[in-house]
Protein backbone atom coordinates (compact mmCIF):
# COMPACT_ATOMS: atom_id res chain seq x y z
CA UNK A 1 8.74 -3.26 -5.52
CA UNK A 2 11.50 -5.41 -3.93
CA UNK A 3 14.69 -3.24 -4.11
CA UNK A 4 18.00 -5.21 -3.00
CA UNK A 5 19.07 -4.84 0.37
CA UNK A 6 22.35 -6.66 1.54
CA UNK A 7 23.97 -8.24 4.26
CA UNK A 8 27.15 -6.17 4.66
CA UNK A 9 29.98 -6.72 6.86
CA UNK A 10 29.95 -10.73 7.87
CA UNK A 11 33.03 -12.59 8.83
CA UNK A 12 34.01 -14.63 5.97
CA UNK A 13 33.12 -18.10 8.06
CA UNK A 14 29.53 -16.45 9.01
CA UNK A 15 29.02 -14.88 5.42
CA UNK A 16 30.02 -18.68 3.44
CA UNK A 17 27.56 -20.42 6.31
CA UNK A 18 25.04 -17.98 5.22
CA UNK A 19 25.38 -18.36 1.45
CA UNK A 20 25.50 -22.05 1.84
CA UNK A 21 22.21 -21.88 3.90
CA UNK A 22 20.61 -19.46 1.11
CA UNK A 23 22.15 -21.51 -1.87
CA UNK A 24 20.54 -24.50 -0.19
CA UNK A 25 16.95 -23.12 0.21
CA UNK A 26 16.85 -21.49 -3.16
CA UNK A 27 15.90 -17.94 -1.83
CA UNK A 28 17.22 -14.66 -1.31
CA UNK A 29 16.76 -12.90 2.07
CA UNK A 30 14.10 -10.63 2.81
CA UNK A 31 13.75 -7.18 4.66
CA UNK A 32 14.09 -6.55 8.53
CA UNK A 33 13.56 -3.80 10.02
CA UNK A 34 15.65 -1.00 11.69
CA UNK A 35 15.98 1.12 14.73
CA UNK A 36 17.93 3.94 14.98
CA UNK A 37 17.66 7.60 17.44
CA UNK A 38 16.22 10.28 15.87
CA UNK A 39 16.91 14.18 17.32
CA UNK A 40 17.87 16.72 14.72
CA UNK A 41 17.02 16.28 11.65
CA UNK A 42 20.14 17.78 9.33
CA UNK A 43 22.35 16.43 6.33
CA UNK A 44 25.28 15.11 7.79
CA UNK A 45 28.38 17.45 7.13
CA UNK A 46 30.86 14.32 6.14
CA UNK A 47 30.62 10.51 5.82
CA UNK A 48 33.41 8.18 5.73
CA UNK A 49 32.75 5.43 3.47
CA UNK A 50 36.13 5.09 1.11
CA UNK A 51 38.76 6.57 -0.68
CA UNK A 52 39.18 6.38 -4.74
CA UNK A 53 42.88 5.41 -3.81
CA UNK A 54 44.55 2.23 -5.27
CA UNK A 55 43.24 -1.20 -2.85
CA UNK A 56 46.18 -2.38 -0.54
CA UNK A 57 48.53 -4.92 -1.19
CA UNK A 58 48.33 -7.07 -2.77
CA UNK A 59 44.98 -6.20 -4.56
CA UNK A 60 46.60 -5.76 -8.01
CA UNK A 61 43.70 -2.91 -9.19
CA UNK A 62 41.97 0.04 -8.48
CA UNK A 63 38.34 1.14 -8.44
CA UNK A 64 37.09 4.21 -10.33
CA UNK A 65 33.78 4.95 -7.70
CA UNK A 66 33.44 6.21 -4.36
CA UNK A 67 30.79 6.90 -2.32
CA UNK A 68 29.86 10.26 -2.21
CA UNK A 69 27.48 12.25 0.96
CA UNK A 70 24.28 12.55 -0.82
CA UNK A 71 23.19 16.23 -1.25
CA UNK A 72 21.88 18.50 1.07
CA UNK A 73 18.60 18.09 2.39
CA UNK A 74 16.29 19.81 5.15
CA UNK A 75 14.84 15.81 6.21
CA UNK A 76 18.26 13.85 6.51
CA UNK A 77 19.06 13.22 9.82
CA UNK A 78 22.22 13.79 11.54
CA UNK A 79 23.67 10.86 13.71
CA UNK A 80 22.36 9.32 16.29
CA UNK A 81 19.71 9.85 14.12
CA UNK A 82 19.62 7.17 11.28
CA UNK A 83 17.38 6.76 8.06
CA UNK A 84 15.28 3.52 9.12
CA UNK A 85 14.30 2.52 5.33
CA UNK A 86 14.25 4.15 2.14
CA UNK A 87 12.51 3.38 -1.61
CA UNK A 88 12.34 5.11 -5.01
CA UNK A 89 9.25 4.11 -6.95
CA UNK A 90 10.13 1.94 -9.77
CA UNK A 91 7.91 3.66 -12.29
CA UNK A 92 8.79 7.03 -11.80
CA UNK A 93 12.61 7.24 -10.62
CA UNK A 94 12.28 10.77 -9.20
CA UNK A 95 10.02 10.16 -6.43
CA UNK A 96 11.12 8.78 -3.54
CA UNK A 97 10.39 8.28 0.45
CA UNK A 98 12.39 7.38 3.32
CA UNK A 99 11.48 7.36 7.34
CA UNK A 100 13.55 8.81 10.12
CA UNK A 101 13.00 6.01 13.38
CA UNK A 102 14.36 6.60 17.26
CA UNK A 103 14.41 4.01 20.46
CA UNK A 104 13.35 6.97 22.55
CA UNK A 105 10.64 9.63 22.17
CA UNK A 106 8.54 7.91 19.84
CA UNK A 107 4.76 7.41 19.26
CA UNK A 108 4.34 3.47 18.98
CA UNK A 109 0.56 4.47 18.55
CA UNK A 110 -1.07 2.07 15.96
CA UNK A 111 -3.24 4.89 14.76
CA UNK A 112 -0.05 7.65 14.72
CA UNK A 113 1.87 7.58 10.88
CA UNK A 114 5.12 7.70 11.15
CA UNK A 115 7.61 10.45 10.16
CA UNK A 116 8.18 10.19 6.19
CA UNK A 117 10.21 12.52 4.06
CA UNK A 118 9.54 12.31 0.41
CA UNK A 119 11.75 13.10 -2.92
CA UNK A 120 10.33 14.94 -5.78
CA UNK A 121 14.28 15.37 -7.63
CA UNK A 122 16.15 11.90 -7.34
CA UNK A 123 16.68 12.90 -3.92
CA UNK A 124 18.95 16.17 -4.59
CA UNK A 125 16.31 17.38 -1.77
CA UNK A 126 14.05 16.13 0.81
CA UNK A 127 10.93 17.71 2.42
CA UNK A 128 8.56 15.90 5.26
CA UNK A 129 5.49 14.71 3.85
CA UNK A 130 2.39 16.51 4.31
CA UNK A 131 0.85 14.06 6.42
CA UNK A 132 3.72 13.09 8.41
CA UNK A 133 4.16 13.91 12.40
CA UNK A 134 6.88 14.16 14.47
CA UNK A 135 6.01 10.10 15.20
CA UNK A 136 9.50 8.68 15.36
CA UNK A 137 9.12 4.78 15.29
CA UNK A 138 11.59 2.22 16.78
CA UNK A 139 11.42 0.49 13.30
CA UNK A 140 10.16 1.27 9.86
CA UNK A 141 9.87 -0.38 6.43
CA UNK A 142 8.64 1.41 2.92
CA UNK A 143 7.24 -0.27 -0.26
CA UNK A 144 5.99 1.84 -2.93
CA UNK A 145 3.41 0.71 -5.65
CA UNK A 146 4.77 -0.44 -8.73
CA UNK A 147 3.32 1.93 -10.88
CA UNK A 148 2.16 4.62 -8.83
CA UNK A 149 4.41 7.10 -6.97
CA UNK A 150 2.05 8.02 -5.21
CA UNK A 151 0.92 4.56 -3.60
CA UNK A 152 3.29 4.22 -0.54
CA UNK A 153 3.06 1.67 2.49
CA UNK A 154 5.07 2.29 5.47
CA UNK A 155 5.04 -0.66 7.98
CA UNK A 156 6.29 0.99 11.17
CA UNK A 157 5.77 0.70 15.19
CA UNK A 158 7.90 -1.01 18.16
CA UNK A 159 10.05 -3.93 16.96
CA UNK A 160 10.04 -6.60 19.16
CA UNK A 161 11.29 -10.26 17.58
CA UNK A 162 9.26 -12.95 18.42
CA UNK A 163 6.51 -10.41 20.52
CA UNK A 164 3.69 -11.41 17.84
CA UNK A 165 1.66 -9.64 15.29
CA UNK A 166 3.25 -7.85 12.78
CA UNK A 167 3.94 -3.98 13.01
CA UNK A 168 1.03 -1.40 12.25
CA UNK A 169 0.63 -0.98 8.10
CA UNK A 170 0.47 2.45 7.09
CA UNK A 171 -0.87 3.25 3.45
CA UNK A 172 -1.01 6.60 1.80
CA UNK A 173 -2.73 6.90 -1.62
CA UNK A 174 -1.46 10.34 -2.54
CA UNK A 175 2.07 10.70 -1.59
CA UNK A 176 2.11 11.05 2.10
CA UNK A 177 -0.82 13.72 2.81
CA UNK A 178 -2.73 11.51 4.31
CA UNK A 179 -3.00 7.87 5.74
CA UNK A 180 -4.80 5.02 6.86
CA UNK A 181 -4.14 1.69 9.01
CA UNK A 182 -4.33 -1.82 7.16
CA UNK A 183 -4.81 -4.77 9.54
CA UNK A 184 -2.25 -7.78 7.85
CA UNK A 185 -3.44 -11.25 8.43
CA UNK A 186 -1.92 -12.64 11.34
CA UNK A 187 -0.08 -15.45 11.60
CA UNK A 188 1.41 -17.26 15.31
CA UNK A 189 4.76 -18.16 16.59
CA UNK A 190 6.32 -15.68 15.95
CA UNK A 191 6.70 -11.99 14.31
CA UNK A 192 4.99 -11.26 10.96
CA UNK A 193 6.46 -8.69 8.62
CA UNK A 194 5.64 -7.18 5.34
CA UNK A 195 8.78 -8.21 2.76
CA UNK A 196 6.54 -7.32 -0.58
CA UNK A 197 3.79 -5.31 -1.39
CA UNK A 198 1.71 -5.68 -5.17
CA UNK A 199 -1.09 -3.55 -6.50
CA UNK A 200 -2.68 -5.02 -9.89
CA UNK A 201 -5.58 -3.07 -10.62
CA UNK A 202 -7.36 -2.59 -7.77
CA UNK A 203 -6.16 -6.09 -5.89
CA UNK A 204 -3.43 -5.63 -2.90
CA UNK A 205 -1.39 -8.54 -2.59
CA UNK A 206 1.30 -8.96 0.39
CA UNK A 207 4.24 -11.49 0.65
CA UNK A 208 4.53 -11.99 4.65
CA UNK A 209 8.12 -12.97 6.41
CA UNK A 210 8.71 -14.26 9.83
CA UNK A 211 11.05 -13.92 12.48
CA UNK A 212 11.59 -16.75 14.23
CA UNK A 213 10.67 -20.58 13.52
CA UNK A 214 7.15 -22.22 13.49
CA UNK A 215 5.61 -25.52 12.04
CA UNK A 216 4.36 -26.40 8.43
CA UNK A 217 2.20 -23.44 6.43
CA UNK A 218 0.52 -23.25 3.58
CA UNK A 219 0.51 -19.80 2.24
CA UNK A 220 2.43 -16.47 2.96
CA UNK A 221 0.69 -14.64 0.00
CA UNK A 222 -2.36 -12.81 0.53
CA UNK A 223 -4.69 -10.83 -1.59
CA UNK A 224 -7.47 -8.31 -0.64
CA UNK A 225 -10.22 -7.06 -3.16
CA UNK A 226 -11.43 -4.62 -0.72
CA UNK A 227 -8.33 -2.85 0.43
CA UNK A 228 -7.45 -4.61 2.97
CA UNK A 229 -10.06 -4.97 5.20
CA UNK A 230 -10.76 -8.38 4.34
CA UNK A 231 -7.60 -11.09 2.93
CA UNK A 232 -7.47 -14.49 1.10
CA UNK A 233 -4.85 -16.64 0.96
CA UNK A 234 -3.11 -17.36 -2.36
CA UNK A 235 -1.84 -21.25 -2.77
CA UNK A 236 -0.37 -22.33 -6.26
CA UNK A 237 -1.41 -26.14 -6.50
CA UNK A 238 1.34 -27.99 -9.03
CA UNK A 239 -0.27 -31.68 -10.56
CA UNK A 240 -2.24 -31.80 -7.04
CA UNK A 241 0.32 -30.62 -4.66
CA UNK A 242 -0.39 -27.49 -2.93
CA UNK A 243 3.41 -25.76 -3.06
CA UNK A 244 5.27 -23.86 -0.29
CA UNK A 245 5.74 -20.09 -1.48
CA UNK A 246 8.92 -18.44 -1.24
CA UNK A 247 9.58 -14.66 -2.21
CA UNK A 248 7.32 -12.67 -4.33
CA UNK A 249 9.04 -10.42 -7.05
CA UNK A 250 7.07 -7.95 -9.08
CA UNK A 251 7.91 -6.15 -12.11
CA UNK A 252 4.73 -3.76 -13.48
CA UNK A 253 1.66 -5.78 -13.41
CA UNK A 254 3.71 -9.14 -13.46
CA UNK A 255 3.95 -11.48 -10.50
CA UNK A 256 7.06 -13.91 -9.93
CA UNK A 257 7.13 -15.95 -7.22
CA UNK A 258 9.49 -18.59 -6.13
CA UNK A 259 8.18 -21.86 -5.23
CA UNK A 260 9.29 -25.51 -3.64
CA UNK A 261 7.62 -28.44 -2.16
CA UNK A 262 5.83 -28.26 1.18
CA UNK A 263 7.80 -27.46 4.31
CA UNK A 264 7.71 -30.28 6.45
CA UNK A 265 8.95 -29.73 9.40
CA UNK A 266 10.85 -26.59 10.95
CA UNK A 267 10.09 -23.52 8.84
CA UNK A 268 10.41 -19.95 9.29
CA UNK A 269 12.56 -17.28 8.87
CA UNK A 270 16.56 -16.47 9.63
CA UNK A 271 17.57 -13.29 11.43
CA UNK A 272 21.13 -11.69 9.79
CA UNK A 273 23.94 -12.10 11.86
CA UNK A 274 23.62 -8.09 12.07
CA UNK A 275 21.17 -5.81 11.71
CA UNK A 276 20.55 -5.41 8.06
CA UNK A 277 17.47 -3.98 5.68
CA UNK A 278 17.52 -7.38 4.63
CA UNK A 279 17.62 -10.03 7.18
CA UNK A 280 14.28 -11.53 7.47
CA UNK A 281 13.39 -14.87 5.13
CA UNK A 282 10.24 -15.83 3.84
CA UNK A 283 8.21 -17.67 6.43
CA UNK A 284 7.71 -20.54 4.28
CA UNK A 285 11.44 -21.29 4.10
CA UNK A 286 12.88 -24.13 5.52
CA UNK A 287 15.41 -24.04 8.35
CA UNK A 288 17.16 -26.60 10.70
CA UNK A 289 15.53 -29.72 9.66
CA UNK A 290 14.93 -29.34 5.76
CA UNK A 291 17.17 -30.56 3.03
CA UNK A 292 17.27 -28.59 0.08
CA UNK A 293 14.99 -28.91 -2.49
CA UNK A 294 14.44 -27.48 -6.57
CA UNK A 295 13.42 -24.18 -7.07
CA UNK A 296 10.84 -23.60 -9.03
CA UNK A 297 9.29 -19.86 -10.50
CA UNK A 298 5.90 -18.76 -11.43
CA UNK A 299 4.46 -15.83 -12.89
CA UNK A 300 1.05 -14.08 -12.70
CA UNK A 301 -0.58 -11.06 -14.99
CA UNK A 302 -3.87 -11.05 -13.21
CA UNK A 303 -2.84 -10.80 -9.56
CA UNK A 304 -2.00 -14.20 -8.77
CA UNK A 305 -5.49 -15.66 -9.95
CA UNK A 306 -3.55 -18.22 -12.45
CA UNK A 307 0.01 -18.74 -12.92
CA UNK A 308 2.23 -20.34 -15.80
CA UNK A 309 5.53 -21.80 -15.25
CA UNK A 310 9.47 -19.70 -16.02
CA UNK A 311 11.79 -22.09 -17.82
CA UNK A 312 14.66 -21.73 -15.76
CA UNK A 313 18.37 -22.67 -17.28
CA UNK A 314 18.98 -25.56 -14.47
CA UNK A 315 16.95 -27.03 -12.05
CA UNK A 316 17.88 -25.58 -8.86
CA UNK A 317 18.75 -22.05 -9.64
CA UNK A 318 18.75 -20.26 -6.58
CA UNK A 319 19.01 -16.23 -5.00
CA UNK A 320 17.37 -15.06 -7.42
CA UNK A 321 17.32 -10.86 -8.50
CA UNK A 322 14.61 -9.36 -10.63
CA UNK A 323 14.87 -5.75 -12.03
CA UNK A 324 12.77 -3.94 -14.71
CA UNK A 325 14.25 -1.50 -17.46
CA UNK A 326 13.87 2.32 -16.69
CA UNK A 327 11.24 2.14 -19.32
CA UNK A 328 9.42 -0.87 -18.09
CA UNK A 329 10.07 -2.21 -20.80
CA UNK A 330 12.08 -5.63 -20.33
CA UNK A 331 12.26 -7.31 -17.34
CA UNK A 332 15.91 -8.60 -16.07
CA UNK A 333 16.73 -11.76 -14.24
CA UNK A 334 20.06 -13.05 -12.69
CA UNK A 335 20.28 -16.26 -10.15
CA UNK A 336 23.18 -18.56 -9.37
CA UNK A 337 23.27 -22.34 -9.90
CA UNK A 338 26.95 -24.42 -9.49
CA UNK A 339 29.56 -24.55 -11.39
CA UNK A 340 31.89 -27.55 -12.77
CA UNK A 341 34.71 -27.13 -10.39
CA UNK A 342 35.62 -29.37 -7.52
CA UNK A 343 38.29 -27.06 -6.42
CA UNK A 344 36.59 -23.63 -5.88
CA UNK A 345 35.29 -22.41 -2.15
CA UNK A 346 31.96 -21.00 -4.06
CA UNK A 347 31.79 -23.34 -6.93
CA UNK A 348 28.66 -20.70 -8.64
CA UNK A 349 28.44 -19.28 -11.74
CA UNK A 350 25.89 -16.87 -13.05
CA UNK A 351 22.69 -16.87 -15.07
CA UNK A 352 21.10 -13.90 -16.65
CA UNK A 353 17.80 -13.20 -18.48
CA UNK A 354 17.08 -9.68 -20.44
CA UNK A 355 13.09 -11.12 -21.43
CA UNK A 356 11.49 -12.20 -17.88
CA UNK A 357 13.18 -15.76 -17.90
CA UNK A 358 12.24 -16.44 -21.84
CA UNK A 359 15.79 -17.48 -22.64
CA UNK A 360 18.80 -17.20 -20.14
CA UNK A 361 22.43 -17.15 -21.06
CA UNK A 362 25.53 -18.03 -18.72
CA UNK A 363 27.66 -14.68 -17.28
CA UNK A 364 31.04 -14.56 -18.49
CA UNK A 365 33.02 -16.89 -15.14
CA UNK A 366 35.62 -14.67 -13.25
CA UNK A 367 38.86 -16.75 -14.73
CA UNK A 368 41.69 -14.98 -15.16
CA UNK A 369 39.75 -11.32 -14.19
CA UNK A 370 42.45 -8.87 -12.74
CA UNK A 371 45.09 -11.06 -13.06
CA UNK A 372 43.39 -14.08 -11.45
CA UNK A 373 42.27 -12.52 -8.16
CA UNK A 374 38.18 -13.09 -7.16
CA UNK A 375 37.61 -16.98 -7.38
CA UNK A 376 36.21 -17.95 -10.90
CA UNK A 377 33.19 -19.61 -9.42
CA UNK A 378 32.69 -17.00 -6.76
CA UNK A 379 29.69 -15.26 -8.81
CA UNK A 380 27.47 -13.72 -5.88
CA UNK A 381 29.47 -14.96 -2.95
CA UNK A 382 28.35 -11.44 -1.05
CA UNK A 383 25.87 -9.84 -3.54
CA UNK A 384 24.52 -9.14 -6.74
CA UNK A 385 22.23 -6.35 -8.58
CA UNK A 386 20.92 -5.69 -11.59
CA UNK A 387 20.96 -2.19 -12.91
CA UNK A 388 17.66 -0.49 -14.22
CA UNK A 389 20.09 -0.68 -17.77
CA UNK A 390 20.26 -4.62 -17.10
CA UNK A 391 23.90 -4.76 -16.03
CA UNK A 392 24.95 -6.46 -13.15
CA UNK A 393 27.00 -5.66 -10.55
CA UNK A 394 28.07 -8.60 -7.99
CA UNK A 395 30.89 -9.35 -5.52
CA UNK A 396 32.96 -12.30 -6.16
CA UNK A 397 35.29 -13.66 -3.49
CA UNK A 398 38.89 -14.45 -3.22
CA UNK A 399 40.50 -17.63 -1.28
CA UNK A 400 44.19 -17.18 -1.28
CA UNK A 401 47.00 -15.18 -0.25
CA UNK A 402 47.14 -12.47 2.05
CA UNK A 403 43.98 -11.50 1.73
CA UNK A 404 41.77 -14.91 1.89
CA UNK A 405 38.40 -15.17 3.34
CA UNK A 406 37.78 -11.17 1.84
CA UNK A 407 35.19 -10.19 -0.62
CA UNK A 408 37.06 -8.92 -4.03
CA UNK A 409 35.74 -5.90 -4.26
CA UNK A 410 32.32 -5.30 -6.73
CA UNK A 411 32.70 -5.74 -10.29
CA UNK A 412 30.16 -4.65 -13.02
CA UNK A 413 29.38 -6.53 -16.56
CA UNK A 414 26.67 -5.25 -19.53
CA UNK A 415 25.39 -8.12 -20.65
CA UNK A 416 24.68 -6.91 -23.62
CA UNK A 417 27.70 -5.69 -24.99
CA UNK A 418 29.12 -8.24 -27.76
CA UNK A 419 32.19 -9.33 -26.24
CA UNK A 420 30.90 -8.56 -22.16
CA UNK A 421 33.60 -8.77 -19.48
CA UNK A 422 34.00 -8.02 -15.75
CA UNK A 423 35.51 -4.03 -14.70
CA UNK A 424 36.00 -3.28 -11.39
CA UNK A 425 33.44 -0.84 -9.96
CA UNK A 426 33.83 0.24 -6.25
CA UNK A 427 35.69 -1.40 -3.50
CA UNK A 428 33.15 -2.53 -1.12
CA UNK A 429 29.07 -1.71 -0.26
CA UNK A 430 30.59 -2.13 3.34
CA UNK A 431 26.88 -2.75 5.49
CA UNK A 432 24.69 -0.94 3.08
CA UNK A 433 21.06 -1.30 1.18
CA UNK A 434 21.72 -0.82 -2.57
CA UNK A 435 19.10 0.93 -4.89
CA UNK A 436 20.10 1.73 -8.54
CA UNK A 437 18.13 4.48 -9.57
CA UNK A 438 17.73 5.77 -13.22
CA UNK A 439 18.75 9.52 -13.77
CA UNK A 440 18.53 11.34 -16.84
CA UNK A 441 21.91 11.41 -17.53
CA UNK A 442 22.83 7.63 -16.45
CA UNK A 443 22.33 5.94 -13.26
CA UNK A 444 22.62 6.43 -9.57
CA UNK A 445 23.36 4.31 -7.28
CA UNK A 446 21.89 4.94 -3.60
CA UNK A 447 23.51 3.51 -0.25
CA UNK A 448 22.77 3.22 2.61
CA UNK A 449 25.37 3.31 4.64
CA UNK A 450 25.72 1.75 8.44
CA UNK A 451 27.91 0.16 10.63
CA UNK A 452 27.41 -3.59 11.67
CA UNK A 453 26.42 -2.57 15.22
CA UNK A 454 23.62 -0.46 13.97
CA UNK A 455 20.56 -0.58 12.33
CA UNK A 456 20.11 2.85 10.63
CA UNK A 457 22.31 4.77 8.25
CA UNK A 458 22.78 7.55 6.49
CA UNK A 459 22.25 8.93 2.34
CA UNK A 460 25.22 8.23 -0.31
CA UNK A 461 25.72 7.42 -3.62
CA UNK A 462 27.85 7.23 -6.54
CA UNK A 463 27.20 7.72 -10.17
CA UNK A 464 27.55 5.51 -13.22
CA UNK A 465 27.65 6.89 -17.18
């Protein structure tokens, strides 16, 4: 249920501090949450997001996708309003929800669901959900069940970082008619937010994130066997050591969960630079004081009573991206881990897994791709993805020239393919969530799309074969 959200936008000094930061605590970045004004509710007439045009000088290629408006809808809002968070289920493609939030004439009422618009065709069209009011939240967030569409949490309310508790959890069992409130374990210092949500049979299990910085913890994972009026903590104890918990990755009825050794000192969670759907850690990450330590993963069938160790290709592979086939039937895994060169900005290379972490293979390096330009070792400088087909798309950097301290533009690779190599796919994701989608006739790629001053976006995709 985690879909990849990206931080879009960054100067290239900010973005390389980032990626250092993340590289060095072995985790990927986890959800915030978005405000945006909401008013009238129409599909936007045009968005400008790109041209299929050759790149400028002296980018020496072009790229065959564009973003496209997405189609007409009655429930897409028209700026200044903005689409606070949206989510396709991953076991049945077609379905789909997102939430409309607004600063002003809103209903921060705990006991008030907010507005929801659900997606019966891929999202060719949109309708409001049966159960949802005109309650237009400051902020928003929606996870959908694994493997039922119909399962849908929407964590929504007035956003506040660093005000305390997290916001009021919404949870509709059959699509949006109704609802119901879920009180989250609380935890102090700080802001508590939902970044995963797991249903295995009939146990819930939340990963919590945090925004701000608090003192040692022992567990962000919960599970409730009563739905959710009572929670438990989950610890995973390695040869006597209780471990710290990172981000929480599932992929049908599987758990994966990231791991390292106790935070020590200053942990906690670190706010994007701007606004993203994905700016808010894992609390149990460590921050100012903490050198970096190995990652380690974990996975769990029975809802995180027991958990056996994934073989990973090097110690300390780190920002790590989990997918599952259309089919659910193969799980695919790419992280990053450092290359051989003492000359490259980056210095990462790519590691990719088509059986859960089974075996893992090295991604073709970026040497000598379109005539030298992205940085060989630049694998995942800004982002990476993995396709419901298990291809990956990720954007390398480049380091000299005119254009130094840019992103290369986003490249795609099938793994699979006997002799795989990098293509150039689309110029930029510019400051957008990604979610590939799987269509019937290929794959769809959903964005969406904001500017770095602003929290909410708007509906657009392009298409791949």
């Amino acid at each position: 249920m985690v879909k990849r959200h990206h931080m879009r936008g960054l100067t290239p000094l900010v973005t390389l501090a980032l990626v250092a930061l993340l590289g060095a605590c072995g985790q990927t970045s986890t959800r915030n949450r978005t405000n945006a004004s909401a008013k009238a509710l129409k599909t936007p007439s045009a968005v400008s997001v790109g041209t299929a045009t050759p790149t400028d000088v002296p980018l020496p290629y072009s790229f065959p996708k564009r973003w496209l408006p997405a189609p007409d809808g009655a429930d897409l809002p028209q700026f200044p309003s903005t689409i606070g968070s949206i989510e396709f289920s991953p076991s049945s493609p077609q379905t789909g929800y997102l939430c409309v939030v607004s600063p002003d004439s809103v209903n921060d009422s705990p006991s008030a669901p907010p507005f929801v618009s659900v997606t019966h065709d891929s999202g060719q069209s949109w309708e409001a959900a049966s159960g949802a009011g005109s309650s237009f939240k400051t902020a928003c967030h929606i996870l959908i069940d694994q493997n039922d569409p119909s399962d849908v949490f929407v964590e929504a309310g007035k956003s506040i970082p660093g005000a305390g508790p997290s916001l009021p959890f919404f949870r509709s069992q059959n699509g949006g008619a109704t609802w119901k409130t879920i009180k989250l374990p609380i935890l102090t210092n700080g802001t508590t937010y939902v970044s995963s949500v797991a249903t295995v049979q009939s146990r819930l299990i939340v990963m919590l994130g945090f925004d701000g910085e608090a003192g040692p913890t022992t567990s962000t994972l919960y599970s409730s066997d009563d739905g959710g009026q009572t929670w438990q903590q989950i610890n995973l104890v390695v040869n006597g050591q209780t471990m710290q918990l990172g981000e929480l990755w599932i992929s049908g009825t599987t758990l994966i969960i990231a791991a390292g050794s106790a935070c020590q000192g200053a942990c906690g969670a670190l706010q994007a630079p701007i606004r993203s759907q994905r700016g808010i850690r894992p609390l149990s990450v460590p921050l100012s004081s903490q050198p970096p330590s190995p990652n380690y993963y974990f996975k769990s069938t029975d809802g995180g009573r027991s958990w056996t160790a994934i073989a990973t290709p090097i110690s300390n592979l780190a920002n790590l991206m989990i997918a599952r086939s259309s089919d659910g039937s193969a799980t695919y895994l790419v992280g990053v881990g450092p290359g051989t060169s003492s000359q490259s900005l980056m210095n990462q290379v790519g590691y990719y897994s088509k059986d859960g972490g089974a075996t893992w293979r090295q991604l073709p390096m970026f040497a000598g791709v379109e005539n030298g330009y992205p940085d060989p070792y630049s694998f995942g400088a800004f982002d990476t993805d993995i396709l419901p087909d298990g291809s990956v798309m990720t954007t390398p950097f480049h380091t000299t020239g005119t254009n130094s301290g840019n992103n290369a533009g986003v490249f795609l690779i099938h793994p699979s393919d006997p002799t795989p190599t990098w293509q150039p796919l689309i110029r930029s994701f510019n400051a957008v969530a990604v979610y590939p989608v799987a269509t019937a006739t290929g794959i769809r790629v959903w964005g969406l799309t904001m500017s770095p001053n602003q929290a909410g976006g708007f509906l657009n995709y392009f298409d791949l074969p």
